[in-house]
PDB file of N, CA and C in Angstrom:
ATOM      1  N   UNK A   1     154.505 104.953  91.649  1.00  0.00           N
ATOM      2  CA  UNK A   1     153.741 104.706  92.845  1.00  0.00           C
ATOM      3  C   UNK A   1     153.965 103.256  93.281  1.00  0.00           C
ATOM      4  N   UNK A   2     154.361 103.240  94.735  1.00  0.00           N
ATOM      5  CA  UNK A   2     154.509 101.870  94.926  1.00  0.00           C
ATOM      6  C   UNK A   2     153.288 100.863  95.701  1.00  0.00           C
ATOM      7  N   UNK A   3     152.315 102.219  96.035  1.00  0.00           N
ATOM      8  CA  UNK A   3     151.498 101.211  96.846  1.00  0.00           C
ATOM      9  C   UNK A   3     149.913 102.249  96.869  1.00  0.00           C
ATOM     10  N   UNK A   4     148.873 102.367  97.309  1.00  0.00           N
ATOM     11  CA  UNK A   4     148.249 103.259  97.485  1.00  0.00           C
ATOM     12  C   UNK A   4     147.532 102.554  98.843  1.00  0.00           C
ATOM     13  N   UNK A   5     147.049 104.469  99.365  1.00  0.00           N
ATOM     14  CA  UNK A   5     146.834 104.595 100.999  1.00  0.00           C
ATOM     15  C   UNK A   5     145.344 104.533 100.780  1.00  0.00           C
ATOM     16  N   UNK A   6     144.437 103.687 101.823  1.00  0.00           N
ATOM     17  CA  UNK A   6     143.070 103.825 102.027  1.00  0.00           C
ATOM     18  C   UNK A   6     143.061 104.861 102.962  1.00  0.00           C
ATOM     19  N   UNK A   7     142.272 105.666 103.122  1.00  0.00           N
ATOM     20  CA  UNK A   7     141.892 106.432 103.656  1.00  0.00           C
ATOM     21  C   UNK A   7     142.045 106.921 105.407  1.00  0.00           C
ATOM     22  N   UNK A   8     141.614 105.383 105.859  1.00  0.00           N
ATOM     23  CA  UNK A   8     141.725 105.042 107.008  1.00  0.00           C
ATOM     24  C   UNK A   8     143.552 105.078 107.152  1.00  0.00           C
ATOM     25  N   UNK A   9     144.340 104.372 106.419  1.00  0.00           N
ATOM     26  CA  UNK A   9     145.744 104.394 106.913  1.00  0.00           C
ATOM     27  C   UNK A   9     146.622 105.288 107.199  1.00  0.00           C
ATOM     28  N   UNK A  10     146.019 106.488 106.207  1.00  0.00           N
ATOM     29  CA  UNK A  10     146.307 107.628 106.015  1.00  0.00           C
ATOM     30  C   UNK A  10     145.901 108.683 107.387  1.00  0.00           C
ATOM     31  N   UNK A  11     144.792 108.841 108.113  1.00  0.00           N
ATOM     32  CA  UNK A  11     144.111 109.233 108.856  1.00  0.00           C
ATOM     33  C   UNK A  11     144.992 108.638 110.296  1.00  0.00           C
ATOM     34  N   UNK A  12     145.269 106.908 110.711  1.00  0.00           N
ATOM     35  CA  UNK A  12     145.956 106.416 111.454  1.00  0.00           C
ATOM     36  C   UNK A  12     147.693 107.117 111.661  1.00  0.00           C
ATOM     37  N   UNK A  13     148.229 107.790 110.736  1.00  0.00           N
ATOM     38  CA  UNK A  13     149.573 108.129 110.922  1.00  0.00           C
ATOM     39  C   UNK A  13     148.995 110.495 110.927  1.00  0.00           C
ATOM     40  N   UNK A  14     147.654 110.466 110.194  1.00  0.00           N
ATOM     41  CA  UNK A  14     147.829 111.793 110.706  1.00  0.00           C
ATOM     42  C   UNK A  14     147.541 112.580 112.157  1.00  0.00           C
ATOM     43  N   UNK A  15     146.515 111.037 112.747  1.00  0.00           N
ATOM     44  CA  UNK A  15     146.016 111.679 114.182  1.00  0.00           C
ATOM     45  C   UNK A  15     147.111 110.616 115.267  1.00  0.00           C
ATOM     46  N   UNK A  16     148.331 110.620 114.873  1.00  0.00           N
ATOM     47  CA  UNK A  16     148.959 109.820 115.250  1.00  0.00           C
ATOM     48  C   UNK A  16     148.097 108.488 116.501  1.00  0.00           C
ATOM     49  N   UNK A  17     147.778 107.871 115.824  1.00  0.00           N
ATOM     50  CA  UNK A  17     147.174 106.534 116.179  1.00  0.00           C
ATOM     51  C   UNK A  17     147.747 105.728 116.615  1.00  0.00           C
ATOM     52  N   UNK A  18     147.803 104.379 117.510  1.00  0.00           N
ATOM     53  CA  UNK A  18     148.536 102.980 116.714  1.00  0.00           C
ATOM     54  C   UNK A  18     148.580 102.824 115.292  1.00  0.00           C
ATOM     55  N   UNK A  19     149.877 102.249 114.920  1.00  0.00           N
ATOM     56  CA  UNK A  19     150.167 102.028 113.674  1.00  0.00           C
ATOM     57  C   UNK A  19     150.603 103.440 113.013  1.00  0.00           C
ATOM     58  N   UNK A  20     150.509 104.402 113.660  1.00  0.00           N
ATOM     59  CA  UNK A  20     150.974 105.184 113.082  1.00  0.00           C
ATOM     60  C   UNK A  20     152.551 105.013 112.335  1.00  0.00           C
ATOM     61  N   UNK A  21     153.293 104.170 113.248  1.00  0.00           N
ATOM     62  CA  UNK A  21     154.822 103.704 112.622  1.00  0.00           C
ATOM     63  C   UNK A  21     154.788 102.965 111.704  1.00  0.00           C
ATOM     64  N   UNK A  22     153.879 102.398 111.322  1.00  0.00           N
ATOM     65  CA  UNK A  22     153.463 101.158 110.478  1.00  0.00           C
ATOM     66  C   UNK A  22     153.436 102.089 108.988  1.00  0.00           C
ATOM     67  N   UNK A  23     152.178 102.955 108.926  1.00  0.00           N
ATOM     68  CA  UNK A  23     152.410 104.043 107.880  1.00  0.00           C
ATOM     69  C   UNK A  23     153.369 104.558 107.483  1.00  0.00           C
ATOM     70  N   UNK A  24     153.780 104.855 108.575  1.00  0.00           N
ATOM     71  CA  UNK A  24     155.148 106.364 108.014  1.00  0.00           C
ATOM     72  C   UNK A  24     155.872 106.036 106.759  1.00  0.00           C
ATOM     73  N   UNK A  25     156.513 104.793 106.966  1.00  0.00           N
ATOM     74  CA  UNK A  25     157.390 104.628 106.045  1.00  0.00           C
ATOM     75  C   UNK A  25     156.850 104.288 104.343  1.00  0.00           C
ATOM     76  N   UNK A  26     155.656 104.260 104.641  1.00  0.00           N
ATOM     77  CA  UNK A  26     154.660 104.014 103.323  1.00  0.00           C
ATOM     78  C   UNK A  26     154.444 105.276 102.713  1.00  0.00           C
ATOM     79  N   UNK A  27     154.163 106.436 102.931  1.00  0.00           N
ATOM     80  CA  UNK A  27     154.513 107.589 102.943  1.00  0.00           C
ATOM     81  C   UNK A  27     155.173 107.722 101.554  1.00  0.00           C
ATOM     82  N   UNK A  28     156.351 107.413 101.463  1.00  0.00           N
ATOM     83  CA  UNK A  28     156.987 107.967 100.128  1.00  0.00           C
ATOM     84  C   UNK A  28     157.071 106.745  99.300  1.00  0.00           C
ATOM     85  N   UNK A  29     156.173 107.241  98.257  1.00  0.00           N
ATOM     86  CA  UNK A  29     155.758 106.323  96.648  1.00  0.00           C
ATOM     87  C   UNK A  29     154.466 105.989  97.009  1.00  0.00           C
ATOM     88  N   UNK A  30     153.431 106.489  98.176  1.00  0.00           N
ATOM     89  CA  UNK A  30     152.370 106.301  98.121  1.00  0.00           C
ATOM     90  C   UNK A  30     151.167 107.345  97.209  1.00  0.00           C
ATOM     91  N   UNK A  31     150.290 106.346  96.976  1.00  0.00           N
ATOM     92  CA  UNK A  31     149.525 107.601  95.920  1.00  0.00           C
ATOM     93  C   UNK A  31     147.701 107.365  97.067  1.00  0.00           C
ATOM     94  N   UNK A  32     147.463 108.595  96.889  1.00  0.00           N
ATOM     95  CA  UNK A  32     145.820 108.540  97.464  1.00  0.00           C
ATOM     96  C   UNK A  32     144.966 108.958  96.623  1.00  0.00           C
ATOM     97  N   UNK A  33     143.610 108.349  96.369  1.00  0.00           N
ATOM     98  CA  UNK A  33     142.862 108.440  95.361  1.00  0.00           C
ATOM     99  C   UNK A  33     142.415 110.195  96.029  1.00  0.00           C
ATOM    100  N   UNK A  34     141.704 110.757  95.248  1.00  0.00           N
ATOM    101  CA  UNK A  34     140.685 112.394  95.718  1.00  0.00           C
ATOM    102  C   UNK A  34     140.184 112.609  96.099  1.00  0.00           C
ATOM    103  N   UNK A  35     139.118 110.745  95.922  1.00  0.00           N
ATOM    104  CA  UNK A  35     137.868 110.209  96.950  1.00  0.00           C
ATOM    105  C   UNK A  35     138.507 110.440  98.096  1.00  0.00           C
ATOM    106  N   UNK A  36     139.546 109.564  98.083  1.00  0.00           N
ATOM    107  CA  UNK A  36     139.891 109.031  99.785  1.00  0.00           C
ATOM    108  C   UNK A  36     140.377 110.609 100.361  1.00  0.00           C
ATOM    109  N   UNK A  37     141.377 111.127  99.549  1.00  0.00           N
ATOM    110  CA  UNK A  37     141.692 112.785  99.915  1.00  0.00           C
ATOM    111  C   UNK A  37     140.658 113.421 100.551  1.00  0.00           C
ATOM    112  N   UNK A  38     139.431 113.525  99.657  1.00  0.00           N
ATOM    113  CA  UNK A  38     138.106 114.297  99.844  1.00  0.00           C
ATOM    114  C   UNK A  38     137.878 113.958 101.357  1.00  0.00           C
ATOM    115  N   UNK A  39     138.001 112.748 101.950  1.00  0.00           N
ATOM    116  CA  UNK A  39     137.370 112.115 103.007  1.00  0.00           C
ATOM    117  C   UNK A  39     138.655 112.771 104.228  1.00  0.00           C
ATOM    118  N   UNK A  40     139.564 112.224 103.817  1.00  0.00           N
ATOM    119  CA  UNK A  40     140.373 112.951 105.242  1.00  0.00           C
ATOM    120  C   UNK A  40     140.685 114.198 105.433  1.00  0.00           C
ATOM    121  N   UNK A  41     140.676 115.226 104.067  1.00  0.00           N
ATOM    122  CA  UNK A  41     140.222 116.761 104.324  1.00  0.00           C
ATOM    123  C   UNK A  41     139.253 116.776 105.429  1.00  0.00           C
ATOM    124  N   UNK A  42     137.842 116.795 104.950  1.00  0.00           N
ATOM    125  CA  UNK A  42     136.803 116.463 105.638  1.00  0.00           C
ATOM    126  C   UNK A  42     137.163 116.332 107.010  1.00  0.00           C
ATOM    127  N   UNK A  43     137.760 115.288 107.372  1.00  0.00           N
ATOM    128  CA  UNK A  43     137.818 115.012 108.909  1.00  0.00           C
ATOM    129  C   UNK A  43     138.738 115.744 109.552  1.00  0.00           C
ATOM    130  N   UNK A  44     139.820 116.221 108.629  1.00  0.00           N
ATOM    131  CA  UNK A  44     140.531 117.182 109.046  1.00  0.00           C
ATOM    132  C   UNK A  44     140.156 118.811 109.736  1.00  0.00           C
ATOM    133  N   UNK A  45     139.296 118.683 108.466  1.00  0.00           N
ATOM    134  CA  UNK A  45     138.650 120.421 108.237  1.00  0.00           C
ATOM    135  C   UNK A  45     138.136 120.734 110.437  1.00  0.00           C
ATOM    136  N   UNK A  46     137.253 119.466 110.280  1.00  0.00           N
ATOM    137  CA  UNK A  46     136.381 118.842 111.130  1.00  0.00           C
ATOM    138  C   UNK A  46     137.197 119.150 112.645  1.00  0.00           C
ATOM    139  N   UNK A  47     138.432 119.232 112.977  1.00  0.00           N
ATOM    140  CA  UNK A  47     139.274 119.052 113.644  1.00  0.00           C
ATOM    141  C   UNK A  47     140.391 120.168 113.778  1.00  0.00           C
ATOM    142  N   UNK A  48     139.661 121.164 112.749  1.00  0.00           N
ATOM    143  CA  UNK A  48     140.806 122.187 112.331  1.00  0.00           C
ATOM    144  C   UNK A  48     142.048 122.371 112.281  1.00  0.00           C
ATOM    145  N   UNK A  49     141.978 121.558 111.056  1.00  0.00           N
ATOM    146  CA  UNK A  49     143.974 121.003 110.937  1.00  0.00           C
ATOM    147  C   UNK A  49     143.887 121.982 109.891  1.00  0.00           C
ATOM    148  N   UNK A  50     145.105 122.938 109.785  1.00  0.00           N
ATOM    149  CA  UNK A  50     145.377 123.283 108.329  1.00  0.00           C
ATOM    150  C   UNK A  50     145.789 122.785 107.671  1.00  0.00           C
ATOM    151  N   UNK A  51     144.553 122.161 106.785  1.00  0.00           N
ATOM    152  CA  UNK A  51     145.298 121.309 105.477  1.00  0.00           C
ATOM    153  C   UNK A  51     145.864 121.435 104.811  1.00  0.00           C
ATOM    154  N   UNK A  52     146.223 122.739 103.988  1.00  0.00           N
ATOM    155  CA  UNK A  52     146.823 123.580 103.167  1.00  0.00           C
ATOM    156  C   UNK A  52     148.598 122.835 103.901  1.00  0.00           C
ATOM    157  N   UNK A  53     148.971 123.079 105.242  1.00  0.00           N
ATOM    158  CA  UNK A  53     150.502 122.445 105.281  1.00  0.00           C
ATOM    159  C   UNK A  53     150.003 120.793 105.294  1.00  0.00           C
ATOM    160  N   UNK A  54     149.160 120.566 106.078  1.00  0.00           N
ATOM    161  CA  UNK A  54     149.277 119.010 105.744  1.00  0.00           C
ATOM    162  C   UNK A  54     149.271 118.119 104.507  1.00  0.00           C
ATOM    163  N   UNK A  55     148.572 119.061 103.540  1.00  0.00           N
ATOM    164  CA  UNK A  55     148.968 118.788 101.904  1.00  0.00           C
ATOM    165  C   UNK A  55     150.545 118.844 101.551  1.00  0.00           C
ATOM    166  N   UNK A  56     150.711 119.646 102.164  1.00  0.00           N
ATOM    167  CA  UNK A  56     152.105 119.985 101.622  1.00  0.00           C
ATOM    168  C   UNK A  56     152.899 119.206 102.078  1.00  0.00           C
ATOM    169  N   UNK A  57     152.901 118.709 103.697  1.00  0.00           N
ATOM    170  CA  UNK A  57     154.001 118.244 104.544  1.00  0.00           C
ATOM    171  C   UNK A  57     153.789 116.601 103.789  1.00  0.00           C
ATOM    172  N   UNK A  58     152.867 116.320 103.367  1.00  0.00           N
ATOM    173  CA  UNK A  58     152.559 114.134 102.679  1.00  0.00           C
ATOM    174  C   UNK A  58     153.070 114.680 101.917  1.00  0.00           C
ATOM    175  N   UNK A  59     153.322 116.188 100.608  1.00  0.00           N
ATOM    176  CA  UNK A  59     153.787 115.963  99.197  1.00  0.00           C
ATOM    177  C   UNK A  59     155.388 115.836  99.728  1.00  0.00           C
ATOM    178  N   UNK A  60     155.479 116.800 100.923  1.00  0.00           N
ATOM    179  CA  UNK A  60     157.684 116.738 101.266  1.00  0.00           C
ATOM    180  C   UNK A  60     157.843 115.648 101.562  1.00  0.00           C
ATOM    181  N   UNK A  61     157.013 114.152 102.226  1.00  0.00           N
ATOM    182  CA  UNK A  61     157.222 113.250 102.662  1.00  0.00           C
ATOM    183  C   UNK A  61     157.273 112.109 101.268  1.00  0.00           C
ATOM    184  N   UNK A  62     156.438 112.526  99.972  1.00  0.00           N
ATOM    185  CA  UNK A  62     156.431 111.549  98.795  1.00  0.00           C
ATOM    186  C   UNK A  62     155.269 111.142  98.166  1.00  0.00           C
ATOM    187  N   UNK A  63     153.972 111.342  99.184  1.00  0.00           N
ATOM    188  CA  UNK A  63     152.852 110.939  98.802  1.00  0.00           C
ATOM    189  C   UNK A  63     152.199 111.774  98.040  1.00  0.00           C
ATOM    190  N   UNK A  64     151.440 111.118  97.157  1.00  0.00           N
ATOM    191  CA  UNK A  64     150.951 112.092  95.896  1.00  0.00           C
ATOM    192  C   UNK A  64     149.321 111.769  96.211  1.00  0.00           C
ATOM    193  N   UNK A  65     148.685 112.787  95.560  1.00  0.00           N
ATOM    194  CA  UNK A  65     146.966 112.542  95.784  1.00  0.00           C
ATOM    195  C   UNK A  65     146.699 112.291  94.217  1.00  0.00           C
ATOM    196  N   UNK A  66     145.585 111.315  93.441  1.00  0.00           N
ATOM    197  CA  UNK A  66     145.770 111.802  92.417  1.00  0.00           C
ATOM    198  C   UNK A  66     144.479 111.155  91.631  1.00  0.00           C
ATOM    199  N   UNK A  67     144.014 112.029  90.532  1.00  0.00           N
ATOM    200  CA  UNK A  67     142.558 112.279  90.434  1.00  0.00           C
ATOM    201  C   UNK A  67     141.869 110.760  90.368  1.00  0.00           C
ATOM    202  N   UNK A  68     140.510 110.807  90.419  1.00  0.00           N
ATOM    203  CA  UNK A  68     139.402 109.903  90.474  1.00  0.00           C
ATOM    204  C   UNK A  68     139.174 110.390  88.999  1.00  0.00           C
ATOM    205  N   UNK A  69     139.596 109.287  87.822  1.00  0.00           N
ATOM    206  CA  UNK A  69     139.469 109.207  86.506  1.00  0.00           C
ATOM    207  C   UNK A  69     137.851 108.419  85.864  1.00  0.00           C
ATOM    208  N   UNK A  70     137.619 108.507  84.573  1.00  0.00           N
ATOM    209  CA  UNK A  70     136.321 107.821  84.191  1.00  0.00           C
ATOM    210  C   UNK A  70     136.790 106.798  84.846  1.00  0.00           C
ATOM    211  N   UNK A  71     138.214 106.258  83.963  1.00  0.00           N
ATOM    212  CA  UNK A  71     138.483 104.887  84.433  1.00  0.00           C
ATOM    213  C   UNK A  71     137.685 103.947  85.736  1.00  0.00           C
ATOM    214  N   UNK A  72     138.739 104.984  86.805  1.00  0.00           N
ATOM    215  CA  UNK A  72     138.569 104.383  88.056  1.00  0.00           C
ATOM    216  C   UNK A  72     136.954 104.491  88.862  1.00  0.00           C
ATOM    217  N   UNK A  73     136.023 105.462  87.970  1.00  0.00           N
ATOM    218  CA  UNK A  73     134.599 105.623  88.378  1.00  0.00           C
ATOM    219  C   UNK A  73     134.084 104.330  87.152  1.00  0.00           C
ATOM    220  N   UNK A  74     134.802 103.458  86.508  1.00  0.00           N
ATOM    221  CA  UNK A  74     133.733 102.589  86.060  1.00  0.00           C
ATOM    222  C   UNK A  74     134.397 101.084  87.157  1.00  0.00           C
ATOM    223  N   UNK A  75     135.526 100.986  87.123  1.00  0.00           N
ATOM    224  CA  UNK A  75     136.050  99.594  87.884  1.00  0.00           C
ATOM    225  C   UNK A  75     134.931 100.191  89.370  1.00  0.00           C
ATOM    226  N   UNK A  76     135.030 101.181  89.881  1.00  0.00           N
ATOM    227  CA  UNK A  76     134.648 101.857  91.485  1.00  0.00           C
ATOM    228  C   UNK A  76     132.980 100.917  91.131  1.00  0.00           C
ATOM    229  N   UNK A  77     131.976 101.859  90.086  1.00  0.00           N
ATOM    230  CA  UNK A  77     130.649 101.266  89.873  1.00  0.00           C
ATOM    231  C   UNK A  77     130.777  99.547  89.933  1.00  0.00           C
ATOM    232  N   UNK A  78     131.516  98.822  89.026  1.00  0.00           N
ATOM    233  CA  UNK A  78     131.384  97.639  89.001  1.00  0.00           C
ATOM    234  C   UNK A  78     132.037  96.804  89.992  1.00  0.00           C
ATOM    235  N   UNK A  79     132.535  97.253  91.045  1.00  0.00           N
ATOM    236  CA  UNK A  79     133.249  96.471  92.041  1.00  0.00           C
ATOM    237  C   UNK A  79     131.735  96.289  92.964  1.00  0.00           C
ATOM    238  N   UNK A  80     130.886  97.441  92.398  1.00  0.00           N
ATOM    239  CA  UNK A  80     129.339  97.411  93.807  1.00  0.00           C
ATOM    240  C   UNK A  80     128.990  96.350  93.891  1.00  0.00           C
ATOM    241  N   UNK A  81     128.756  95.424  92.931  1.00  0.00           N
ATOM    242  CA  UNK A  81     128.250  94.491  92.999  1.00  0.00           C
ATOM    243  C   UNK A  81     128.788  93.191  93.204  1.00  0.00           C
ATOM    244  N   UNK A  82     129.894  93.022  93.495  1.00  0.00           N
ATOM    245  CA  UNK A  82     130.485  92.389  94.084  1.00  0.00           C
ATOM    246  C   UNK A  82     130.738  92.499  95.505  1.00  0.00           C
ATOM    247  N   UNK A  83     130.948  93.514  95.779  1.00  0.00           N
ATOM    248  CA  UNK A  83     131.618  93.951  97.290  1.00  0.00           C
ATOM    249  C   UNK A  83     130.442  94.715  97.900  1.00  0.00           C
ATOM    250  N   UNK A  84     129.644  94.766  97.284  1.00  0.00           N
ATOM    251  CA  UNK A  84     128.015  95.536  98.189  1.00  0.00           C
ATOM    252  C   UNK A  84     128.234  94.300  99.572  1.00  0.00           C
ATOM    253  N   UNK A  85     127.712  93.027  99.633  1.00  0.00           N
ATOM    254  CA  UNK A  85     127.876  92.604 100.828  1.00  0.00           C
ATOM    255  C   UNK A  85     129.032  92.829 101.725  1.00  0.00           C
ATOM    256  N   UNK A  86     129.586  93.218 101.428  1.00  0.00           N
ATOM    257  CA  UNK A  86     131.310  93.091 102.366  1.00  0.00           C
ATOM    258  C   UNK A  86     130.960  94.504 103.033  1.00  0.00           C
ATOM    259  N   UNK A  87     130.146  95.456 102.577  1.00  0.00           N
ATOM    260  CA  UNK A  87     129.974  96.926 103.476  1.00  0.00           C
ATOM    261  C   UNK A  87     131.475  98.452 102.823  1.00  0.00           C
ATOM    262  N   UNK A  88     131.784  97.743 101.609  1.00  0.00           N
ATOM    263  CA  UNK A  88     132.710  98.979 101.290  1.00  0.00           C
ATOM    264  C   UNK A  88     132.224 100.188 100.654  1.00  0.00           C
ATOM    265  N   UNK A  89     132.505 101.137 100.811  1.00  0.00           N
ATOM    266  CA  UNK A  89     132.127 102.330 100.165  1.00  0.00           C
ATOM    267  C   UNK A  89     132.247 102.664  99.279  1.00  0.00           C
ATOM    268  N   UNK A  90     131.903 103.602  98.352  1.00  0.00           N
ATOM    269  CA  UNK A  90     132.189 104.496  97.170  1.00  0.00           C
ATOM    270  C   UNK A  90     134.245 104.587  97.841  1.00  0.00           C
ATOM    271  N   UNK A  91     133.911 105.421  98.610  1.00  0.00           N
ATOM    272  CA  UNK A  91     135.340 105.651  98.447  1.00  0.00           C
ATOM    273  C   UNK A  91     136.772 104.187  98.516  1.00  0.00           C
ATOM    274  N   UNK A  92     136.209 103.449  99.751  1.00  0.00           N
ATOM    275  CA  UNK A  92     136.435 102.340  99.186  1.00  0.00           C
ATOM    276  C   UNK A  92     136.933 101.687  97.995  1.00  0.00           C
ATOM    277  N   UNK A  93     136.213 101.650  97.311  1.00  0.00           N
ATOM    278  CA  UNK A  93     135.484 101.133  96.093  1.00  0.00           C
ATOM    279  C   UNK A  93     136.949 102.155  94.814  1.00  0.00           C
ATOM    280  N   UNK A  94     136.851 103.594  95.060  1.00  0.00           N
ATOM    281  CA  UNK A  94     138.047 103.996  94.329  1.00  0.00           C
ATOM    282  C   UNK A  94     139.306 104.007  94.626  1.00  0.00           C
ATOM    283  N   UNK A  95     139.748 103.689  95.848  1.00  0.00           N
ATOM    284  CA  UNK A  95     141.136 103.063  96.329  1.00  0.00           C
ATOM    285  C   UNK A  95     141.531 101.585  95.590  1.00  0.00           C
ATOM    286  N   UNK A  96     140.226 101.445  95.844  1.00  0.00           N
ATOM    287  CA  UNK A  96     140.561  99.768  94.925  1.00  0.00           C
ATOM    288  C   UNK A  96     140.785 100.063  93.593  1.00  0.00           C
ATOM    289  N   UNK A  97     139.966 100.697  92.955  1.00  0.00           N
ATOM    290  CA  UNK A  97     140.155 100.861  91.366  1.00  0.00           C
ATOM    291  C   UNK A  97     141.265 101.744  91.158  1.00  0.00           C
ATOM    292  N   UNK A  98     142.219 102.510  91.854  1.00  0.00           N
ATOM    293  CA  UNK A  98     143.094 103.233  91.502  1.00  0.00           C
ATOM    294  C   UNK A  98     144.336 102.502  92.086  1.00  0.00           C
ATOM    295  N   UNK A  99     144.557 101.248  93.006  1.00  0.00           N
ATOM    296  CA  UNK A  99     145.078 100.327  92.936  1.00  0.00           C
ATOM    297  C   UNK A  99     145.303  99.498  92.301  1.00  0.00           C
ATOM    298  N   UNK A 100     144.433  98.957  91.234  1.00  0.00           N
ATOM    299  CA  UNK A 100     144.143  98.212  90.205  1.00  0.00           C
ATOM    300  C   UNK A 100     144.540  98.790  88.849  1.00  0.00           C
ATOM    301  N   UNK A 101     144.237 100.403  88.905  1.00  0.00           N
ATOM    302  CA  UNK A 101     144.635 100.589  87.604  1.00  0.00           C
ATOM    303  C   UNK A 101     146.152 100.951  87.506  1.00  0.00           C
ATOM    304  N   UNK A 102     147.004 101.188  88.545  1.00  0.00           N
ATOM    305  CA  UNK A 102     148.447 100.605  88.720  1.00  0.00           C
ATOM    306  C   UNK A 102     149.071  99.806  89.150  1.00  0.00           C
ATOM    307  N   UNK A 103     148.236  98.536  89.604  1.00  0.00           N
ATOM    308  CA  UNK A 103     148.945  97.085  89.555  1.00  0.00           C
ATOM    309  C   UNK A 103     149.571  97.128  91.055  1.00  0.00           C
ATOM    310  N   UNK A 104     149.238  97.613  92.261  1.00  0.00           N
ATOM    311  CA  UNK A 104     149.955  98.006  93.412  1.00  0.00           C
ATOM    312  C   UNK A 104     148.884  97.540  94.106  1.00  0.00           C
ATOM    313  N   UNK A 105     149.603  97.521  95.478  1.00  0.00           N
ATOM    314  CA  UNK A 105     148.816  96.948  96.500  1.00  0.00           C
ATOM    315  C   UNK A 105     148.279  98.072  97.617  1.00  0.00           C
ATOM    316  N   UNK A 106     147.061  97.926  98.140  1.00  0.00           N
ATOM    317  CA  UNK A 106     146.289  98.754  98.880  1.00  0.00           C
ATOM    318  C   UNK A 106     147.094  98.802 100.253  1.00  0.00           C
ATOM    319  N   UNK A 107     147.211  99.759 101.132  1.00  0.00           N
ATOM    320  CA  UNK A 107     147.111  99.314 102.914  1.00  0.00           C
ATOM    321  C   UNK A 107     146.057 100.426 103.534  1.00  0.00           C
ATOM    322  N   UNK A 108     145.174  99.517 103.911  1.00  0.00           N
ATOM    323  CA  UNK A 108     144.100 100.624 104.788  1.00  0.00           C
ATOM    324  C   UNK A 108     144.319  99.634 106.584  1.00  0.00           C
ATOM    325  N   UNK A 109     143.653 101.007 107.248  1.00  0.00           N
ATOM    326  CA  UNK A 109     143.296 100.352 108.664  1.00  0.00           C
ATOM    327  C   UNK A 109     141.828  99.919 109.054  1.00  0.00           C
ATOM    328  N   UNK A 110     140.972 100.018 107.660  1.00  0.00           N
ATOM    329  CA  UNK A 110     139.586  99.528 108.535  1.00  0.00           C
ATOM    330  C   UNK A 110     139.571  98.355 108.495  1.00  0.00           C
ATOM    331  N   UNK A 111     139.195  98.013 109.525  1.00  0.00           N
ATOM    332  CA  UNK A 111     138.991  96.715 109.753  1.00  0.00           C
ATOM    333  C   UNK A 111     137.640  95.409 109.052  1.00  0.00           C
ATOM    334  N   UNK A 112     136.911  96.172 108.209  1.00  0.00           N
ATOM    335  CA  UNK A 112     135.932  96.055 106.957  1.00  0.00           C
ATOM    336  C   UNK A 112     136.454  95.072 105.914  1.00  0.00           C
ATOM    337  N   UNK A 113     138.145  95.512 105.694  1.00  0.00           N
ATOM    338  CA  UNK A 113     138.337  95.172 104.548  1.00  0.00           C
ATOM    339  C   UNK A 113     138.871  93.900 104.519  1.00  0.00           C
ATOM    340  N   UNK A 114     139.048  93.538 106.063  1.00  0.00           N
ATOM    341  CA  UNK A 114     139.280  91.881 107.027  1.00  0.00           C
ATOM    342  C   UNK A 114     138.296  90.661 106.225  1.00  0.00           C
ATOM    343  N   UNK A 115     137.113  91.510 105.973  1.00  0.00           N
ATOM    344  CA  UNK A 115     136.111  90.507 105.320  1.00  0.00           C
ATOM    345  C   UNK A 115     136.537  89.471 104.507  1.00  0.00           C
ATOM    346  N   UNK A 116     136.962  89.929 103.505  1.00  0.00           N
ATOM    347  CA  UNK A 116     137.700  89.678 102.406  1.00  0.00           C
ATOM    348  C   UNK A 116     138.365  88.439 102.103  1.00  0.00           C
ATOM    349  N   UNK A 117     138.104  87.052 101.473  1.00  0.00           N
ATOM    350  CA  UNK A 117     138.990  86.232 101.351  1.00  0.00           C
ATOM    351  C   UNK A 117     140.853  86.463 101.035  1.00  0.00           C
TER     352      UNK A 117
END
């Protein structure tokens, strides 16, 4: 995995957005936490995309989804208290820890995560 997708970045290249070109090429060797998965199903469902090919069409493109471990639910809990003021989420919160627990760098589009020194 070379990088992992926040939720939001992921969402920006599926409802073809701005930045959608920006994504694409992130696409293959990207990994998405289950949280963040869970969340753009959801908005998908919401919109009636069949997810069933859109699962499929990110796995032909490279991107992998891949589980929310104890691991990454204890770094996720202990990041709260640090990042509670900054406004990040649970899901948030496991993009980071599943970034962390492979040493790779995040790309999301919310603009939240601007906070951030």
């Amino acid at each position: 995995m070379k990088h992992v997708l926040e939720a939001s970045a992921l969402l920006v290249f599926l409802n073809g957005e701005p930045g959608a070109h920006v994504v694409r090429p992130l696409l293959d060797g990207a990994g998405v936490s289950a949280v963040n998965w869970a969340e753009i199903l959801q908005k998908a469902l919401h919109r009636n995309v069949d997810v069933d090919r859109m699962a499929a069409d990110l796995a032909d493109m490279g991107t992998t989804i891949l589980p929310f471990t104890e691991e990454h639910a204890d770094v996720a809990a202990r990041l709260w208290f640090d990042i509670r003021p900054k406004g990040l989420s649970l899901a948030d919160r496991a993009c980071l820890a599943l970034a962390a627990a492979h040493a790779v760098p995040v790309w999301t589009a919310d603009r939240v995560w601007g906070r951030f020194p």
